[in-house]
PDB file of N, CA and C in Angstrom:
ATOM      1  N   UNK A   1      66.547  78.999 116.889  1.00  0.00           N
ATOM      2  CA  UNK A   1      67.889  78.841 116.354  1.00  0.00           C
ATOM      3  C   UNK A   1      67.782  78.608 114.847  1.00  0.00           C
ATOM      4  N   UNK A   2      68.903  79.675 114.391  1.00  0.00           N
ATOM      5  CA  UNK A   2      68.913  79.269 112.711  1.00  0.00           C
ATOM      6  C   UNK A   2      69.288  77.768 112.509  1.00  0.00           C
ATOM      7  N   UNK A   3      68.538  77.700 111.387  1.00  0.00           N
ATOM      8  CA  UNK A   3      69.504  76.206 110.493  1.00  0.00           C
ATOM      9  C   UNK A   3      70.565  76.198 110.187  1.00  0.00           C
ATOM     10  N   UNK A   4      71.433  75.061 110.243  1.00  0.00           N
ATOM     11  CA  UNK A   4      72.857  75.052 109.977  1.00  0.00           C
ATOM     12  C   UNK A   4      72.835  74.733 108.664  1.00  0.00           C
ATOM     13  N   UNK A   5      72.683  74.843 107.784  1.00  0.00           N
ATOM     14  CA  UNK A   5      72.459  74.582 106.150  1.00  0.00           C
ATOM     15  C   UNK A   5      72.373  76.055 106.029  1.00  0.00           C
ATOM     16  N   UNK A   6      71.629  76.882 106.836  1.00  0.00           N
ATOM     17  CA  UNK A   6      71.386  78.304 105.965  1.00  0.00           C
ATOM     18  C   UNK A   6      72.442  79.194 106.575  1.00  0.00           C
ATOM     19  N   UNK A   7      73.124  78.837 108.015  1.00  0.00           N
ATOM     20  CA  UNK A   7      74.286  79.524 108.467  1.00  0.00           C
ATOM     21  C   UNK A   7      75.799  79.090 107.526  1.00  0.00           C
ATOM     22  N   UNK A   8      75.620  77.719 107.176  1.00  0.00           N
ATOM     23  CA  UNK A   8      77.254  77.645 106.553  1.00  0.00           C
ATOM     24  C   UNK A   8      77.122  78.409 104.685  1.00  0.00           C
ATOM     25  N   UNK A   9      75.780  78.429 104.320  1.00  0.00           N
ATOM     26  CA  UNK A   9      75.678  79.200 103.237  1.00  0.00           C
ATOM     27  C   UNK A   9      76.020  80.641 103.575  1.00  0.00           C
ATOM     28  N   UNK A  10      75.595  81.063 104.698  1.00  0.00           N
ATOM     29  CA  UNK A  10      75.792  81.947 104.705  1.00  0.00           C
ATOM     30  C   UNK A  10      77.521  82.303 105.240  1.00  0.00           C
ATOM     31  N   UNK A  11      77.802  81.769 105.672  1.00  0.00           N
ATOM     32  CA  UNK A  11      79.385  82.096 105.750  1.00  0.00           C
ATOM     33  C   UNK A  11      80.173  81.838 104.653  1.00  0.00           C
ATOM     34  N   UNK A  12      79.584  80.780 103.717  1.00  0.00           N
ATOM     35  CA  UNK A  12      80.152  80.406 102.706  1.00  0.00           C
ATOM     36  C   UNK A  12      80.171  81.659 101.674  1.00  0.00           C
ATOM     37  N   UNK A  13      79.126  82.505 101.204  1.00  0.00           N
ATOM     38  CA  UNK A  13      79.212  83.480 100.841  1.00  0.00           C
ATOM     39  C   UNK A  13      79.975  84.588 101.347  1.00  0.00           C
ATOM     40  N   UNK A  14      79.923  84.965 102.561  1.00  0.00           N
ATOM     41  CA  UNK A  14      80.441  85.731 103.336  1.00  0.00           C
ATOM     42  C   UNK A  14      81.630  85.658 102.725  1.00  0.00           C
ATOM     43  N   UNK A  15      82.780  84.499 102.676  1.00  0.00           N
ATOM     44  CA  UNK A  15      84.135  83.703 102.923  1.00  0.00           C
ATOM     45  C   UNK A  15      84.743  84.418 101.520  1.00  0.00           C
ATOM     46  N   UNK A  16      83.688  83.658 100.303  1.00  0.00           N
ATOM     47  CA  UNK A  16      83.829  83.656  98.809  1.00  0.00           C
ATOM     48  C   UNK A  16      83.783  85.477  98.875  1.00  0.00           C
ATOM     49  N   UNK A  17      83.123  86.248  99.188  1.00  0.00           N
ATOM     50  CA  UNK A  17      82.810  87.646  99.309  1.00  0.00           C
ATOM     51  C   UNK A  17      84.180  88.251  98.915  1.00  0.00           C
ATOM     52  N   UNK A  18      84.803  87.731 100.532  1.00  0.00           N
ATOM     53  CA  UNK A  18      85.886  88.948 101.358  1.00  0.00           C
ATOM     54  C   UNK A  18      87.122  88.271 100.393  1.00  0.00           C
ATOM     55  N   UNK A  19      87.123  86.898  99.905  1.00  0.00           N
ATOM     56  CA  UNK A  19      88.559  86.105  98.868  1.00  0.00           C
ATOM     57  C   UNK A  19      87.796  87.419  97.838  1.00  0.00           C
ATOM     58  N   UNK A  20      86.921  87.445  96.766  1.00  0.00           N
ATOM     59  CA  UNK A  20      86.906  88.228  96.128  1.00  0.00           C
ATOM     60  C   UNK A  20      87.240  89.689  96.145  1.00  0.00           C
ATOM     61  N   UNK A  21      86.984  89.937  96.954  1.00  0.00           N
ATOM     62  CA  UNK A  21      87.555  91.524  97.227  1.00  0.00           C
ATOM     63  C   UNK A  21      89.077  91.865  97.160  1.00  0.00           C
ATOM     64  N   UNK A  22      89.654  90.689  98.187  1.00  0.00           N
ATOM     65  CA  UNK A  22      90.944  90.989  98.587  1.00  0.00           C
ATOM     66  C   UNK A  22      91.943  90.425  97.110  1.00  0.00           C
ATOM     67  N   UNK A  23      91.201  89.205  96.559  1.00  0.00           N
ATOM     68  CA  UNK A  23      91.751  89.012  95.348  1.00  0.00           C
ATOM     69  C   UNK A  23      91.919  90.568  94.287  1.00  0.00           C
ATOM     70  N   UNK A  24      90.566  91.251  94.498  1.00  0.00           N
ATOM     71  CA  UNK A  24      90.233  92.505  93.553  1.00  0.00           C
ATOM     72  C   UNK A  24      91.729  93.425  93.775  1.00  0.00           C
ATOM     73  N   UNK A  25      91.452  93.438  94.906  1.00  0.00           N
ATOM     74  CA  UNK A  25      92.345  94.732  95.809  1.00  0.00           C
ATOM     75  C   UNK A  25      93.843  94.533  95.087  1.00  0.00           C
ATOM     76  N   UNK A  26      94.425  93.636  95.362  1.00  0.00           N
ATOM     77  CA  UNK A  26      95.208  92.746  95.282  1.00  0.00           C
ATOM     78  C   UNK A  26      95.985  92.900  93.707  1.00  0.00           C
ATOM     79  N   UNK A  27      94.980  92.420  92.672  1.00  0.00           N
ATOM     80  CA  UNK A  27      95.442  92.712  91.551  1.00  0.00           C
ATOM     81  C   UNK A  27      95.415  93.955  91.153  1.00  0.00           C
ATOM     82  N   UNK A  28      94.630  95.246  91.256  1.00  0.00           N
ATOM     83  CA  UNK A  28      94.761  96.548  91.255  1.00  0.00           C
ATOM     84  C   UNK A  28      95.963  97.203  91.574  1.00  0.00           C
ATOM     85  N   UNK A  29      96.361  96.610  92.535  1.00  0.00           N
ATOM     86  CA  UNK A  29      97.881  97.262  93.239  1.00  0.00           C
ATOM     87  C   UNK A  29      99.156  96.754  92.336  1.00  0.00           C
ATOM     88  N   UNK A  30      99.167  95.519  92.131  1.00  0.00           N
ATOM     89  CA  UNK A  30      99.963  95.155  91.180  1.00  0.00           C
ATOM     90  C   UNK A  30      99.834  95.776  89.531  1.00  0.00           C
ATOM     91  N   UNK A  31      98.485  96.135  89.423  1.00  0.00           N
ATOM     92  CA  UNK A  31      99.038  96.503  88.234  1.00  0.00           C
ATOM     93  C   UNK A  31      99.438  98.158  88.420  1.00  0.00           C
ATOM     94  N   UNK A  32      99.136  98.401  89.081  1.00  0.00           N
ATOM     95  CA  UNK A  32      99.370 100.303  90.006  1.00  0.00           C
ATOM     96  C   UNK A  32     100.828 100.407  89.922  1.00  0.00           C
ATOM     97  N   UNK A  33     101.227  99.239  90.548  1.00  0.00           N
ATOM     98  CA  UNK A  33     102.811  99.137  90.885  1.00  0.00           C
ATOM     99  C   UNK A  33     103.612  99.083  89.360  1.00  0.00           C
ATOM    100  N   UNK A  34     103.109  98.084  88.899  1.00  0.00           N
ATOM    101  CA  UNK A  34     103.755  97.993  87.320  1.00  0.00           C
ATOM    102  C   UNK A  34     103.982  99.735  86.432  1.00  0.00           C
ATOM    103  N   UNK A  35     102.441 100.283  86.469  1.00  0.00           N
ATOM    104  CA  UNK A  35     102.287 101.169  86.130  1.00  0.00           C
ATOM    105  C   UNK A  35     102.883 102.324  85.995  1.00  0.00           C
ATOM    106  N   UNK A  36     103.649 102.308  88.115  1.00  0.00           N
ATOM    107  CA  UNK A  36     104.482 103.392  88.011  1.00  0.00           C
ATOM    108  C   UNK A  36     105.839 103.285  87.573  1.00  0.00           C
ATOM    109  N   UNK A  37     106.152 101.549  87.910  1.00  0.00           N
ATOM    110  CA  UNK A  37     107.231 101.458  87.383  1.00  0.00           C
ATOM    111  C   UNK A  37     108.395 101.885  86.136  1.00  0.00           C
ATOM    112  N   UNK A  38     106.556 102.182  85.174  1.00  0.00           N
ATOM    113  CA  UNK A  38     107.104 102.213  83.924  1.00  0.00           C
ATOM    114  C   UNK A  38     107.281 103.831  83.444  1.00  0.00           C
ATOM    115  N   UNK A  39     106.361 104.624  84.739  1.00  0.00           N
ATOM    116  CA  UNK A  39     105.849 106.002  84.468  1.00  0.00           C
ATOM    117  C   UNK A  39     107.246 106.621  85.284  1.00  0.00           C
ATOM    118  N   UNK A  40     107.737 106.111  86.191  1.00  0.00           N
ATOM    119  CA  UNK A  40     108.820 106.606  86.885  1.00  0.00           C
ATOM    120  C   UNK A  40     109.726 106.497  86.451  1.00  0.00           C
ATOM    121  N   UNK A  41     111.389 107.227  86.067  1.00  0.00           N
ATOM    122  CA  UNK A  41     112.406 107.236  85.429  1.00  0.00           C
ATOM    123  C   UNK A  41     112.959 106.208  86.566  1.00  0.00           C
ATOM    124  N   UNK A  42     113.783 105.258  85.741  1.00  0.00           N
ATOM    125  CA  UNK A  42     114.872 104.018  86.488  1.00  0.00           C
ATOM    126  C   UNK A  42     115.819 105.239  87.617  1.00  0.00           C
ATOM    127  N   UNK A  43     116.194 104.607  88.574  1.00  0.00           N
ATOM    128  CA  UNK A  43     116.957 105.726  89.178  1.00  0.00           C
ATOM    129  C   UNK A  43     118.440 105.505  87.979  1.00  0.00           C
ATOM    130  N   UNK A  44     118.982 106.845  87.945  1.00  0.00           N
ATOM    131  CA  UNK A  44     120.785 106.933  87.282  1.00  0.00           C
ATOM    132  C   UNK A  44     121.679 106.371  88.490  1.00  0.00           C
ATOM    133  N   UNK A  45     121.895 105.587  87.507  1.00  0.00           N
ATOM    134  CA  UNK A  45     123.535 105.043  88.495  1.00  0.00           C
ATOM    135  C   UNK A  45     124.292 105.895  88.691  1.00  0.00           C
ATOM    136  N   UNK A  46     124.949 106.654  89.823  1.00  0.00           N
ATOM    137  CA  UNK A  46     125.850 107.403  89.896  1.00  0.00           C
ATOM    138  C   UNK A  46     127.347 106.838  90.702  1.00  0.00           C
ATOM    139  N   UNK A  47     127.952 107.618  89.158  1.00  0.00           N
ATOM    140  CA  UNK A  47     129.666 106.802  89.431  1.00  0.00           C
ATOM    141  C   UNK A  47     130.166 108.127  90.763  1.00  0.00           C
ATOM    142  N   UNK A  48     130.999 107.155  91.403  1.00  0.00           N
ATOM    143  CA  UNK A  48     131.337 107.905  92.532  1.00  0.00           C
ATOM    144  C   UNK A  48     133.123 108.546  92.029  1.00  0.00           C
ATOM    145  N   UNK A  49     132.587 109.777  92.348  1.00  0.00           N
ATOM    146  CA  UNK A  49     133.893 110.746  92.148  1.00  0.00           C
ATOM    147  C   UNK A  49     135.462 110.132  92.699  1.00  0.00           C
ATOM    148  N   UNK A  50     136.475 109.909  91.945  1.00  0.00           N
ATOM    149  CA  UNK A  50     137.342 109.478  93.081  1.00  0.00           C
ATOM    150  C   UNK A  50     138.112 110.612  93.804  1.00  0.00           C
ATOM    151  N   UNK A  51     138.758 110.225  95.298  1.00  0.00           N
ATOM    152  CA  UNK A  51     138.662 111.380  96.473  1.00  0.00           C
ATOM    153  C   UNK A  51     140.142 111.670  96.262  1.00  0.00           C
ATOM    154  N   UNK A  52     140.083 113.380  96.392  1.00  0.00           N
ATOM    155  CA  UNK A  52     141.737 113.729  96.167  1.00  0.00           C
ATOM    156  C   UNK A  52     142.211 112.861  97.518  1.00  0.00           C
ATOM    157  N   UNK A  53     143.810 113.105  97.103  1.00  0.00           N
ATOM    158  CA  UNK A  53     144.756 112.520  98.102  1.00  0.00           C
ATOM    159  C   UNK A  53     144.672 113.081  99.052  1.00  0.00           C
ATOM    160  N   UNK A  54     144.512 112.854 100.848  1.00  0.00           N
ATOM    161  CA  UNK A  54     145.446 113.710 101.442  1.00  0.00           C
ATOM    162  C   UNK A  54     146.492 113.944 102.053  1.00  0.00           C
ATOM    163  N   UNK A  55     147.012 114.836 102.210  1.00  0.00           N
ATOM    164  CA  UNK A  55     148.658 115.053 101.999  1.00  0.00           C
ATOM    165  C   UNK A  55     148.568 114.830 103.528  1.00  0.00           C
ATOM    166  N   UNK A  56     149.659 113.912 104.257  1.00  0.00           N
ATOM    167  CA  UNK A  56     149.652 114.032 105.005  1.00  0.00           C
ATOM    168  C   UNK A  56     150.980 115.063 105.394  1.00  0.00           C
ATOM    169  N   UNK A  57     150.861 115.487 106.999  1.00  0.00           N
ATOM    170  CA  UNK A  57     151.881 116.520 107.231  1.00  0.00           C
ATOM    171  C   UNK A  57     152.764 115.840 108.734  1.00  0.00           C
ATOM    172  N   UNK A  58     153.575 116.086 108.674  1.00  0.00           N
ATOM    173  CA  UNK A  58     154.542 115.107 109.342  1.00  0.00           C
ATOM    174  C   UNK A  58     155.613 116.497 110.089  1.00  0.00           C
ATOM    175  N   UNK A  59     155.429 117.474 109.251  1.00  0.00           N
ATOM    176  CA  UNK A  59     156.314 118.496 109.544  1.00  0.00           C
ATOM    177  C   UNK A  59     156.614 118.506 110.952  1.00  0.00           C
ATOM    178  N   UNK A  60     155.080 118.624 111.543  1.00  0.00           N
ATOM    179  CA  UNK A  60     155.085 118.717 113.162  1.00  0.00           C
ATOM    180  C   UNK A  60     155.530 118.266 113.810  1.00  0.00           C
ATOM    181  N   UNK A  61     155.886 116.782 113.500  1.00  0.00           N
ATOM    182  CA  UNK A  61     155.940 115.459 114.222  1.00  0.00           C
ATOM    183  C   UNK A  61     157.155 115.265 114.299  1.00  0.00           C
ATOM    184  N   UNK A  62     158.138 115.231 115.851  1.00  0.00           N
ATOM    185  CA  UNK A  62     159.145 114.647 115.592  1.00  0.00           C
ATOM    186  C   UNK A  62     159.266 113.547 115.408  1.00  0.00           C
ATOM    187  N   UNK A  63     160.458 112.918 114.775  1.00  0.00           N
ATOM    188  CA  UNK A  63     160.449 111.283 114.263  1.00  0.00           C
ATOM    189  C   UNK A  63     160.863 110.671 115.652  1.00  0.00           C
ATOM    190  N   UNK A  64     161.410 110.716 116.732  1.00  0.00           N
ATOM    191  CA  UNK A  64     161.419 110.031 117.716  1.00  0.00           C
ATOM    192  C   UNK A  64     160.095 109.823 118.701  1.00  0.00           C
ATOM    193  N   UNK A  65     159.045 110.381 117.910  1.00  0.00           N
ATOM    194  CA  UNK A  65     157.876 110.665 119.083  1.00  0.00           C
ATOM    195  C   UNK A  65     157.297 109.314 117.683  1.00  0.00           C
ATOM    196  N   UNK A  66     156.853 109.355 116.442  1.00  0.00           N
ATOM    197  CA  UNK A  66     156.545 108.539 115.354  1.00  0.00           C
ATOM    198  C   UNK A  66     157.036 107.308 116.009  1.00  0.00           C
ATOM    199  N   UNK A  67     158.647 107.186 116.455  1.00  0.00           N
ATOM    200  CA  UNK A  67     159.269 105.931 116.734  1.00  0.00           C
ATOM    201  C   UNK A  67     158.624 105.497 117.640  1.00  0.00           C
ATOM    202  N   UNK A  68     158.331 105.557 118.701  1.00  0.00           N
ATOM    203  CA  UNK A  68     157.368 105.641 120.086  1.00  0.00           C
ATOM    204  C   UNK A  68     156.300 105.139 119.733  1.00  0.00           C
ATOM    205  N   UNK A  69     155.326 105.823 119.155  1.00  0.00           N
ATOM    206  CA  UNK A  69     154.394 105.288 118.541  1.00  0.00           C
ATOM    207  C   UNK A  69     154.115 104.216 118.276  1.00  0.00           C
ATOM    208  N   UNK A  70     154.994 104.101 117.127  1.00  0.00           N
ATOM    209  CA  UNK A  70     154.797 102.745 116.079  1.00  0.00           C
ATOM    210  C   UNK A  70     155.589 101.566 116.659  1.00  0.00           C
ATOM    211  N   UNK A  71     156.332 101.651 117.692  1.00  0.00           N
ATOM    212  CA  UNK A  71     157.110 100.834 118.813  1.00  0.00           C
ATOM    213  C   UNK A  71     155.777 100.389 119.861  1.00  0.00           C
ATOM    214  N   UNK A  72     155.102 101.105 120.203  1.00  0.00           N
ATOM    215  CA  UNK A  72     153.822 100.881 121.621  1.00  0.00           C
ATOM    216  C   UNK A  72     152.492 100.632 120.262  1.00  0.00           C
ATOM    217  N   UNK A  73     152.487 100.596 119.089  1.00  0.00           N
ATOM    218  CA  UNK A  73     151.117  99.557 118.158  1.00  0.00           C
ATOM    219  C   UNK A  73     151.893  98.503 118.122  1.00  0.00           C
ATOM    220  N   UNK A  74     152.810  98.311 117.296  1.00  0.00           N
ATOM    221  CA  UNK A  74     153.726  97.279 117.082  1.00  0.00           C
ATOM    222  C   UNK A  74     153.570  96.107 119.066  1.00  0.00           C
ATOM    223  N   UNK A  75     153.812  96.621 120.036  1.00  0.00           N
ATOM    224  CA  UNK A  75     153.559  95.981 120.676  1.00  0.00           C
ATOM    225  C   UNK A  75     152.488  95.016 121.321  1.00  0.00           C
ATOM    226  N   UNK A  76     151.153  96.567 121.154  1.00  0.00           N
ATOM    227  CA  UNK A  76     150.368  95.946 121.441  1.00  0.00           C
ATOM    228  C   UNK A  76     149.235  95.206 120.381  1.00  0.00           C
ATOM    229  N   UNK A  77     149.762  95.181 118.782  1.00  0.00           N
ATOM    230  CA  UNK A  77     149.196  93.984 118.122  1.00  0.00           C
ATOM    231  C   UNK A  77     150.301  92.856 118.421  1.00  0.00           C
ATOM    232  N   UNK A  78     151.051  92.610 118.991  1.00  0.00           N
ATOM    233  CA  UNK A  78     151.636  91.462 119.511  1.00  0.00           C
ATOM    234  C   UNK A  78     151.240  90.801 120.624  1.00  0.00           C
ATOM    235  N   UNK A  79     150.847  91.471 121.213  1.00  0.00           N
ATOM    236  CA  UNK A  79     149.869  91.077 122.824  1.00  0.00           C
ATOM    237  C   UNK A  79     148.812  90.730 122.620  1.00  0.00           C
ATOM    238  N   UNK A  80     147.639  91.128 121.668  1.00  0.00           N
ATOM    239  CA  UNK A  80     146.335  91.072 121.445  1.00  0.00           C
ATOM    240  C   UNK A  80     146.269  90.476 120.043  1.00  0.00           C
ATOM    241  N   UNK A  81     147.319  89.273 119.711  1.00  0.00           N
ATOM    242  CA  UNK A  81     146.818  89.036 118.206  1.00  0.00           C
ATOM    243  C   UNK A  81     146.260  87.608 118.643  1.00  0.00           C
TER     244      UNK A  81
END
């Protein structure tokens, strides 16, 4: 059986190893990231078009069938409020 003095050195290195690497890794990407940040155009804000009107058409519609309608919503947001 190994010595335990020469096994925790050795993990101790091991430990310090893999923090170094991942530290390495780590800062590489961040500065990668910065990098493109600066290499990539900002996205353009785009203003949103405003939407034509639409016309509504009523032509079709008789107004006693509209009355009906708006008589049976009218009711039932009174039932369900």
């Amino acid at each position: 059986m190994a010595d335990l003095g020469s096994l925790l050195q050795e993990a101790a290195t091991i430990m310090l190893t893999g923090m170094f690497v991942v530290f390495g890794f780590l800062s590489v990407l961040i500065y990668l990231v910065q990098l493109l940040s600066k290499l990539a155009p900002a996205d353009a804000v785009s203003i949103p078009k405003p939407m034509a009107k639409v016309e509504s058409n009523h032509a079709g519609v008789q107004p006693d069938v509209v009355a009906a309608i708006s008589a049976a919503v009218h009711l039932y947001r009174q039932r369900n409020a």
